[in-house]
C-alpha atoms as a PDB file:
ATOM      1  CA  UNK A   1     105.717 164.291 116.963  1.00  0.00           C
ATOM      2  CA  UNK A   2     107.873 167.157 116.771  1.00  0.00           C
ATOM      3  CA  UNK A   3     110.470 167.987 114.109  1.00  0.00           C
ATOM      4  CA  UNK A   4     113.398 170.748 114.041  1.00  0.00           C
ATOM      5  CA  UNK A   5     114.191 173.359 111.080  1.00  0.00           C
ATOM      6  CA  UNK A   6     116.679 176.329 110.594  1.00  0.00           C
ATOM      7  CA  UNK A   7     116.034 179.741 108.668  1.00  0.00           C
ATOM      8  CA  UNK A   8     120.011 179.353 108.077  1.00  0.00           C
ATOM      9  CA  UNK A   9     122.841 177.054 107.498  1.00  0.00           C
ATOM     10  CA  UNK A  10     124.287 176.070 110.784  1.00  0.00           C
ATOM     11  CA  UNK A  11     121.831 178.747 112.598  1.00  0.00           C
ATOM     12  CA  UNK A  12     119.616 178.821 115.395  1.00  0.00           C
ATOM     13  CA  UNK A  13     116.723 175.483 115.136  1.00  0.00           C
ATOM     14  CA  UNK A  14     113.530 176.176 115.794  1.00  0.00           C
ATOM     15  CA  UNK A  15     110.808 173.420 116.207  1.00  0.00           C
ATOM     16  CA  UNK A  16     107.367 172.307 114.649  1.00  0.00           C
ATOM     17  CA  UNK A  17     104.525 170.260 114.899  1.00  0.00           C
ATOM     18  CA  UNK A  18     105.002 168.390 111.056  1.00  0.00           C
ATOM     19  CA  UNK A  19     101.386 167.877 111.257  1.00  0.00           C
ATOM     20  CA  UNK A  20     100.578 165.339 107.957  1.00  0.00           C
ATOM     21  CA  UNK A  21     103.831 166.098 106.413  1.00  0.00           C
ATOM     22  CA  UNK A  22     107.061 164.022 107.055  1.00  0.00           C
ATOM     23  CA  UNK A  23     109.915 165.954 104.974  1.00  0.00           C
ATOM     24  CA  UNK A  24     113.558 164.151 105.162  1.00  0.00           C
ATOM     25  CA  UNK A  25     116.501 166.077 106.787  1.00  0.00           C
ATOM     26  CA  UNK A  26     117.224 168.363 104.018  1.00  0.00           C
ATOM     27  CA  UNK A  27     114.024 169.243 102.532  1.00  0.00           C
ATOM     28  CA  UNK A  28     112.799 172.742 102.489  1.00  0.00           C
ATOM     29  CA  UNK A  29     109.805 173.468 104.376  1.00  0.00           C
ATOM     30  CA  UNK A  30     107.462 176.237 105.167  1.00  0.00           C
ATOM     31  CA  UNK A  31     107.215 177.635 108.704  1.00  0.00           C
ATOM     32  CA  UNK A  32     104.494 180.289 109.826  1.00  0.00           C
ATOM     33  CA  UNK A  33     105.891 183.557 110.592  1.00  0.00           C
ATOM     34  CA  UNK A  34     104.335 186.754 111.709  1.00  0.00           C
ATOM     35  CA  UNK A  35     105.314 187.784 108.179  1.00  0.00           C
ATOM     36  CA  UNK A  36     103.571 184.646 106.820  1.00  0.00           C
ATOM     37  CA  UNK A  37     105.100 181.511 105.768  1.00  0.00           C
ATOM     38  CA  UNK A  38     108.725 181.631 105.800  1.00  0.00           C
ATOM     39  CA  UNK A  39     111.200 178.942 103.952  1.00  0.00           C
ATOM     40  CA  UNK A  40     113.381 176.759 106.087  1.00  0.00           C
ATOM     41  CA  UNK A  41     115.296 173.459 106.290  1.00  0.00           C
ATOM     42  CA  UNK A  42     114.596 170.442 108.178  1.00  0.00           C
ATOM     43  CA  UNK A  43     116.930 169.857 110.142  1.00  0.00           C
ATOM     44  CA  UNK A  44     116.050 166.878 112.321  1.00  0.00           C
ATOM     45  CA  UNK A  45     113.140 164.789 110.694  1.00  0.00           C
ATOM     46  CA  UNK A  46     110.104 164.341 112.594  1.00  0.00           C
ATOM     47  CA  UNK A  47     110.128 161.536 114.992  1.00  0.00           C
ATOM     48  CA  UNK A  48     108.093 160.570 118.542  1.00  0.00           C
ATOM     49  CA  UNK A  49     109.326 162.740 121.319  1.00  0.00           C
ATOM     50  CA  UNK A  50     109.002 161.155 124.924  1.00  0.00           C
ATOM     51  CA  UNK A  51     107.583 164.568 126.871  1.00  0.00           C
ATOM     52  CA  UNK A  52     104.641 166.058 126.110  1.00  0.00           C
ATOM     53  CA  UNK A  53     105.251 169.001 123.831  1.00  0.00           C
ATOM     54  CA  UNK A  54     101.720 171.560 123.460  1.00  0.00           C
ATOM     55  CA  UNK A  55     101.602 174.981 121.056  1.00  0.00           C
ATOM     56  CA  UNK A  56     104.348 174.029 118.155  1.00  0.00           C
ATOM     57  CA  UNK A  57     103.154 175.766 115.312  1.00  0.00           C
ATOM     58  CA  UNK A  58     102.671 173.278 112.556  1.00  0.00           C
ATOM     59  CA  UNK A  59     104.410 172.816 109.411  1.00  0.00           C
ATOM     60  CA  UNK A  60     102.148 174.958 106.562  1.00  0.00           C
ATOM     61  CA  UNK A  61     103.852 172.260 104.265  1.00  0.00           C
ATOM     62  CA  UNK A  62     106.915 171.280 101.620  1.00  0.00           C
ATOM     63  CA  UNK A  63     108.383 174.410  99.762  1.00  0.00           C
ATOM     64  CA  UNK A  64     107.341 174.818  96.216  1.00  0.00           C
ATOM     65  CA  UNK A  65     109.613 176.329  93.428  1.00  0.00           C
ATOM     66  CA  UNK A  66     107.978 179.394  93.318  1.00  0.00           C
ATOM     67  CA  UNK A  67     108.316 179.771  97.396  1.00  0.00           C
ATOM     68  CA  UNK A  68     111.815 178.947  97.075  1.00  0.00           C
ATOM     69  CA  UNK A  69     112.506 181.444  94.465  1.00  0.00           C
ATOM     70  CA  UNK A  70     111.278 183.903  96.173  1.00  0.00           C
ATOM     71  CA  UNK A  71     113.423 183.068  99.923  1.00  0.00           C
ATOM     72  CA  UNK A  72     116.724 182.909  97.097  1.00  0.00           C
ATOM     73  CA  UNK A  73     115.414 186.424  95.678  1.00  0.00           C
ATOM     74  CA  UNK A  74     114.861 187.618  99.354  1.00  0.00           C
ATOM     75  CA  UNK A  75     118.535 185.892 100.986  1.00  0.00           C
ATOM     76  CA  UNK A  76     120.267 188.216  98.097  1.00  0.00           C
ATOM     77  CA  UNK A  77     118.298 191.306  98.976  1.00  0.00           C
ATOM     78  CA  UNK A  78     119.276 190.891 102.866  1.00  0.00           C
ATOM     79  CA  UNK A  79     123.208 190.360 102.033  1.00  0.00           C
ATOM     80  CA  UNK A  80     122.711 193.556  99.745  1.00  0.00           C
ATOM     81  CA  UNK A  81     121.035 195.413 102.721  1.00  0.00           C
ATOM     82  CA  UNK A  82     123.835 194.398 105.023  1.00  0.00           C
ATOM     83  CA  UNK A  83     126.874 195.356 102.440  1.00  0.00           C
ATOM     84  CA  UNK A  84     124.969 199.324 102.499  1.00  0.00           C
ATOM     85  CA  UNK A  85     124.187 198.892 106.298  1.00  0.00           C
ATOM     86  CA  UNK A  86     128.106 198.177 106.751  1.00  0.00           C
ATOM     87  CA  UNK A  87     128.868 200.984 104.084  1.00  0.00           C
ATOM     88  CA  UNK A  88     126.982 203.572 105.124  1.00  0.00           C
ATOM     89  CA  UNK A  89     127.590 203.267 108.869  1.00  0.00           C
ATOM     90  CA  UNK A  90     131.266 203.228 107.822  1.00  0.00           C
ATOM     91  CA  UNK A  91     130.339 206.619 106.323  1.00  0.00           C
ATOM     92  CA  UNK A  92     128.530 208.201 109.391  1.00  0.00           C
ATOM     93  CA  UNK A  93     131.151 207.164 111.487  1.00  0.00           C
ATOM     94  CA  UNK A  94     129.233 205.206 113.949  1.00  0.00           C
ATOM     95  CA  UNK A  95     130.694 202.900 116.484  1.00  0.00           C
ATOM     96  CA  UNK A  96     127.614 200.023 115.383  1.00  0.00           C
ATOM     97  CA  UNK A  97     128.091 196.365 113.954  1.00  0.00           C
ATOM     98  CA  UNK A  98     125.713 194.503 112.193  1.00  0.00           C
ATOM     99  CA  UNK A  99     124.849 191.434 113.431  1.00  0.00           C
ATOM    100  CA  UNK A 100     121.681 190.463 111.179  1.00  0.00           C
ATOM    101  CA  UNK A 101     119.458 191.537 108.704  1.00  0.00           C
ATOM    102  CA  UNK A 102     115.761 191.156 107.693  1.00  0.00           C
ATOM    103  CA  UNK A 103     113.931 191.277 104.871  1.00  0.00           C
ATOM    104  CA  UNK A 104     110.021 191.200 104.100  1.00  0.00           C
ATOM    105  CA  UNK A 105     108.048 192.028 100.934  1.00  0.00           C
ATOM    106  CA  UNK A 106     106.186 193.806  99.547  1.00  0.00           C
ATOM    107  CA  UNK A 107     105.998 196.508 100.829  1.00  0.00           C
ATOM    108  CA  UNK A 108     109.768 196.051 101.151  1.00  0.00           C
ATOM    109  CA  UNK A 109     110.662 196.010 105.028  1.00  0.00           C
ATOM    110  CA  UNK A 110     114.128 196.089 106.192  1.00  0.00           C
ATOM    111  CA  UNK A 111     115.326 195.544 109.769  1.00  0.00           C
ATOM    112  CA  UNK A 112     118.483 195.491 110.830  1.00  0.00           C
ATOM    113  CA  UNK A 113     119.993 194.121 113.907  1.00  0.00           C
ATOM    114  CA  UNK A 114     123.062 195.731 115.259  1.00  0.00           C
ATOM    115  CA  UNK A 115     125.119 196.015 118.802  1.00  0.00           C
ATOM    116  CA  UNK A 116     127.167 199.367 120.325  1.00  0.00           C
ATOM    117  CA  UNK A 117     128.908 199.613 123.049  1.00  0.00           C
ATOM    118  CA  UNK A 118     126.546 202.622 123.836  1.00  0.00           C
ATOM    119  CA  UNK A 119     123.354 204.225 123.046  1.00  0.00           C
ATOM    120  CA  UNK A 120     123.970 205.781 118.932  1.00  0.00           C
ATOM    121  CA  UNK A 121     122.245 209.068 117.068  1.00  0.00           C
ATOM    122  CA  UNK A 122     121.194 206.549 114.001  1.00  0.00           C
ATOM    123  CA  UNK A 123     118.531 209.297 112.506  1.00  0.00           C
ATOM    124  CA  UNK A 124     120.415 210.484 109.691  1.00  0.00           C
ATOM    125  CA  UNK A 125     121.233 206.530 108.937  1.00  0.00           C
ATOM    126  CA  UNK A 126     118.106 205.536 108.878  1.00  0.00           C
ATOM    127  CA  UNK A 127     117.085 208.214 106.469  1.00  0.00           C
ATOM    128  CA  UNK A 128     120.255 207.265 104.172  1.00  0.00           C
ATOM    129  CA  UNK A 129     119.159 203.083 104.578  1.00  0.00           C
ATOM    130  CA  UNK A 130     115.435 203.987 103.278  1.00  0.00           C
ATOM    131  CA  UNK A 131     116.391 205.758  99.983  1.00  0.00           C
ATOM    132  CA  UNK A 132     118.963 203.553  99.138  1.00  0.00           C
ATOM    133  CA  UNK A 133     117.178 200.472 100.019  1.00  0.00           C
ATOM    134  CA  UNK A 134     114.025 202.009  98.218  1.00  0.00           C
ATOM    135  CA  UNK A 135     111.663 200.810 101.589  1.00  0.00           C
ATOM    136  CA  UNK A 136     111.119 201.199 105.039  1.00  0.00           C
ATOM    137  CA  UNK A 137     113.923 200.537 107.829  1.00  0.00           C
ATOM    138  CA  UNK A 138     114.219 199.541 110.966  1.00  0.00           C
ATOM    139  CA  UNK A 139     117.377 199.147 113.348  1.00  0.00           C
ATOM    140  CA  UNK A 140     116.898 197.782 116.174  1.00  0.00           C
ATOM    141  CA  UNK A 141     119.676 197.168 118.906  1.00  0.00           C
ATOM    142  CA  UNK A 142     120.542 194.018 120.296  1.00  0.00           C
ATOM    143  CA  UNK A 143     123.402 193.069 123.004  1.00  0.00           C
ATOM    144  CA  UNK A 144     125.518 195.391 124.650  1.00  0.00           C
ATOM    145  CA  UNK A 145     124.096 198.457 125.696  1.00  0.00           C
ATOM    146  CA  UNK A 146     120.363 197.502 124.297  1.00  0.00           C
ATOM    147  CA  UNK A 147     118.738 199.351 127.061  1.00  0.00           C
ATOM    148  CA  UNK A 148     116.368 201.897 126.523  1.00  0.00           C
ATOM    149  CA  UNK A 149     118.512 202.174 123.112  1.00  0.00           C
ATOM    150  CA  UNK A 150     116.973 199.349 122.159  1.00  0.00           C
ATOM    151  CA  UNK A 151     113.888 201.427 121.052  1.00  0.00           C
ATOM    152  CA  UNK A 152     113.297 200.909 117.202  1.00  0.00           C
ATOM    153  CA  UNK A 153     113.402 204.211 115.003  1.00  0.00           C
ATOM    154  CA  UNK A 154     112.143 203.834 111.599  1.00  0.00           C
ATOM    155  CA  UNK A 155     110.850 206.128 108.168  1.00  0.00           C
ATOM    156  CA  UNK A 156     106.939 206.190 109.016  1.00  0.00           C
ATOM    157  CA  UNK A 157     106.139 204.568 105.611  1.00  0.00           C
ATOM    158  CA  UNK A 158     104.079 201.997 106.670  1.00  0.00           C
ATOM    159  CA  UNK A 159     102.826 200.236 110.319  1.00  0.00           C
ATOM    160  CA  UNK A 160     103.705 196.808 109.535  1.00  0.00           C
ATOM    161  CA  UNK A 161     107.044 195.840 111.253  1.00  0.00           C
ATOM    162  CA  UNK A 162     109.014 192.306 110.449  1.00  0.00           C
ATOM    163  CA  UNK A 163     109.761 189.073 112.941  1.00  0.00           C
ATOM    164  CA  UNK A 164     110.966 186.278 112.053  1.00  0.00           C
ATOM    165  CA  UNK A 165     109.450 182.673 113.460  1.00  0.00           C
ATOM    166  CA  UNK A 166     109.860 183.167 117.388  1.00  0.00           C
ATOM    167  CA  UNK A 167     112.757 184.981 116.462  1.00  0.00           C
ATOM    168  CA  UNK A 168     114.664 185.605 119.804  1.00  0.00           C
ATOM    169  CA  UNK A 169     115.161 189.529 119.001  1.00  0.00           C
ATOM    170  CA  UNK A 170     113.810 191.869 121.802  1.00  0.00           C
ATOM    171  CA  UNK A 171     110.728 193.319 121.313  1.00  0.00           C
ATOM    172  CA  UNK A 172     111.104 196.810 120.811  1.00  0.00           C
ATOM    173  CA  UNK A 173     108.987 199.932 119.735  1.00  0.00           C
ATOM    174  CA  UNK A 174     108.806 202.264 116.885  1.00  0.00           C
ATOM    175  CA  UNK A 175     109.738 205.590 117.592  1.00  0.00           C
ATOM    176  CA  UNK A 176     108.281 208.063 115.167  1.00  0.00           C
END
C-alpha cells in the first residue's frame, strides 16, 4: 500500500507506507522527518499499488490538536522569517530571492532557501537574520549559480541543522 501527502497546499507530494492507519484525502497526518515528525496532508488516500514499492517511511500516525497547533504556530513563524529575510536583504542590497523557508524548534532553527544569479557575501545577513529571528540561521543556495556557493554559512549556536522529509534541497555544509 502506499499513500501520498504534501507539507503544503498544492506543493511537492511525497509518499508513505500508511502502515495500520488509513486517513481520508484531507486528513492531517504525521510524517517522519530528520527533525522528527512533521504535519502534512493526505493527499491521495492509501490504496494497492501494482509495482513493488520497498523503504517508504511509514506514517507515525493521524495529527493530534496539540501537533497541529504547533505546525499552525510554526507556518506563522516561517512567513515571519521570510517577510525579515525579504526585508533585510532589501536592506543589504543583495541581488538574492527567497524561494523557501524553514523552521524547527526548539532550539529555534531557521533555514532559508534562496537563488542568485552569482555567488553573494551573505555574512553580515546572516548575523542581522539571527538577532532578529532570536535563533540560529542558515541560508543555503539553491538554483542558479548554487555551485560551490551553495556552501551553508550559519551563527555557530548550535550543530543541529534542519531537513525537511526527503526534502529535495542540496545537501550542503556549514561553514563556520
Amino acid at each position: 500500500m502506499m499513500m501520498a501527502v504534501s507539507f503544503e497546499r498544492y506543493g511537492r507530494l511525497y509518499y508513505l507506507d500508511p502502515g495500520p492507519y488509513q486517513p481520508a484525502v484531507g486528513a492531517k497526518v504525521l510524517v517522519p522527518t530528520d527533525a522528527g515528525p512533521e504535519v502534512a496532508e493526505c493527499v491521495w488516500a492509501p490504496q494497492w499499488v501494482d509495482e513493488e514499492v520497498g523503504g517508504l517511511p511509514v506514517c507515525a500516525g493521524i495529527a493530534t490538536e496539540d501537533q497541529l497547533a504547533r505546525d499552525e504556530e510554526n507556518r506563522a513563524k516561517r512567513a515571519q522569517a521570510r517577510v525579515t529575510a525579504r526585508r533585510l536583504i532589501r536592506e543589504h542590497d543583495l541581488p538574492m530571492k527567497v524561494v523557501g523557508v524553514d523552521y524547527v524548534g526548539p532550539p529555534p532553527v531557521v533555514t532559508i532557501y534562496f537563488s542568485a544569479p552569482h555567488r553573494v557575501d551573505f555574512r553580515a545577513l546572516v548575523r542581522d537574520l539571527a538577532s532578529r529571528l532570536a535563533g540560529r540561521v542558515e541560508l543555503r543556495q539553491v538554483g542558479a549559480g548554487s555551485g560551490r556557493a551553495g556552501a551553508t554559512c550559519a551563527a555557530p549556536r548550535s550543530s543541529r541543522t534542519s531537513s525537511r522529509f526527503r526534502s529535495g534541497w542540496p545537501r550542503t555544509r556549514t561553514c563556520r
